[in-house]
Protein backbone atom coordinates (compact mmCIF):
# COMPACT_ATOMS: atom_id res chain seq x y z
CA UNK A 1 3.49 23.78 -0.18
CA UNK A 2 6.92 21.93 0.60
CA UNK A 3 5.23 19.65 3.08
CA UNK A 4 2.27 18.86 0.31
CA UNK A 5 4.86 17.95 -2.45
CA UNK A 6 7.25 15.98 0.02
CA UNK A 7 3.96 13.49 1.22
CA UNK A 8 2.63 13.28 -2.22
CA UNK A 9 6.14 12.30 -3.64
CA UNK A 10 6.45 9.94 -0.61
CA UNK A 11 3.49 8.24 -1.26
CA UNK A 12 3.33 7.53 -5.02
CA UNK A 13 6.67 6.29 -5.38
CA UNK A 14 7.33 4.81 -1.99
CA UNK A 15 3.85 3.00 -1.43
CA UNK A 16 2.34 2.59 -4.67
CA UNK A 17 4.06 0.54 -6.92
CA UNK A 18 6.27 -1.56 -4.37
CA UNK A 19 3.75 -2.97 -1.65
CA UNK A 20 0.73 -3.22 -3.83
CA UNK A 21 2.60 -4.70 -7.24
CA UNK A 22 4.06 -6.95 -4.53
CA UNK A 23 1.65 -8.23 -2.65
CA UNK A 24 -0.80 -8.32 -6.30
CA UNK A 25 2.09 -10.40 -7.70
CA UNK A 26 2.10 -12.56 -4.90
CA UNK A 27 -1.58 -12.97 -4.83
CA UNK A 28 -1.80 -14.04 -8.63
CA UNK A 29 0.77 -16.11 -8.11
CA UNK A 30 0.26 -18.19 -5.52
CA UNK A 31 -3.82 -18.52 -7.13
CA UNK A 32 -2.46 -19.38 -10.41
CA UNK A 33 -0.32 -21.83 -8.69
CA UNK A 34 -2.42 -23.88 -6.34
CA UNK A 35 -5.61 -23.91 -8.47
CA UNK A 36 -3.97 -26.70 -10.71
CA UNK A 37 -2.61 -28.91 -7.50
CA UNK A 38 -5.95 -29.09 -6.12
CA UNK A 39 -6.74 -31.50 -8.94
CA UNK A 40 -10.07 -30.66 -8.88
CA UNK A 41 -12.00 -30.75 -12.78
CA UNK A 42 -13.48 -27.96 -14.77
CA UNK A 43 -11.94 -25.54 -11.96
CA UNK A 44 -10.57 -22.21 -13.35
CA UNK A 45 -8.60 -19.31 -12.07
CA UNK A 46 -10.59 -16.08 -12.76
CA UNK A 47 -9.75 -12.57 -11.56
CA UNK A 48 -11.90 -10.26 -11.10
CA UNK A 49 -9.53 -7.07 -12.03
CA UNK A 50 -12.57 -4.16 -10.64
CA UNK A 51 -12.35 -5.94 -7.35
CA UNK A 52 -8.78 -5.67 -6.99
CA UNK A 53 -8.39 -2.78 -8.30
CA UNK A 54 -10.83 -1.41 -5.58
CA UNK A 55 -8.92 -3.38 -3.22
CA UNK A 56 -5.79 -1.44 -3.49
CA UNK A 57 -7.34 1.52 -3.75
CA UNK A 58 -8.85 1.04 -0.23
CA UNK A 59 -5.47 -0.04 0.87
CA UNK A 60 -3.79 2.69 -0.53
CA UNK A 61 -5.98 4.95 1.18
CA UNK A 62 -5.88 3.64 4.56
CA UNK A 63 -2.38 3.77 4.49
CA UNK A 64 -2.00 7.05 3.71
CA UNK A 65 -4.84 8.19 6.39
CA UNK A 66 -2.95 6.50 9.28
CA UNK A 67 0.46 8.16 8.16
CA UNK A 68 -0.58 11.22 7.59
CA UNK A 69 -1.58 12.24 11.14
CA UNK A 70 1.69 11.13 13.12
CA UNK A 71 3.97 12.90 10.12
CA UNK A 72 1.92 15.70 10.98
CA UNK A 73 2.44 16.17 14.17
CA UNK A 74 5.68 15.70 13.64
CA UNK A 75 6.26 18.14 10.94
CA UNK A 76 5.06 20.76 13.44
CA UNK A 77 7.24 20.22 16.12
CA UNK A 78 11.19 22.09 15.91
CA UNK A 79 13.81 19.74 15.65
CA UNK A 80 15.50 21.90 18.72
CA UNK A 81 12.49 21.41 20.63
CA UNK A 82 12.49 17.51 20.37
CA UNK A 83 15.96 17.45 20.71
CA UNK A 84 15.35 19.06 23.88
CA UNK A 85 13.70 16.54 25.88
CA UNK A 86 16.06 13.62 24.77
């Protein structure tokens, strides 16, 4: 029960909004920004908010699928019985 709170705590404040508001803000900006040097006419910046959306739910996912495993393991394992082999 402990271990189910801790990850799901871990994961909606510590992944959600920092790497995916930053790398979305960084995305938006840097499209909003070189759109208008390119010069080109009649060329407009449009985001398609499903696709990201589905984006960083993907990414959201596989991060928590290829943490989940290792903090397993590790979460079973005594602290004296790692300590041991040090």
């Amino acid at each position: 029960m402990l271990r189910r709170l801790l990850v799901t705590w871990d994961n909606v404040i510590g992944y959600l909004p920092q790497s995916c508001a930053l790398g979305t803000g960084l995305g938006f900006a840097l499209a909003f920004q070189l759109i208008p040097e390119w010069g080109i006419e009649g060329m407009t910046t449009v985001v398609p908010v499903g696709q990201v959306v589905f984006i960083i739910g993907v990414a959201y996912i596989a991060s928590l699928i290829t943490t989940f495993l290792p903090a397993y393991q590790a979460a079973r394992i005594y602290p004296a019985e790692a300590l041991r082999y040090e």
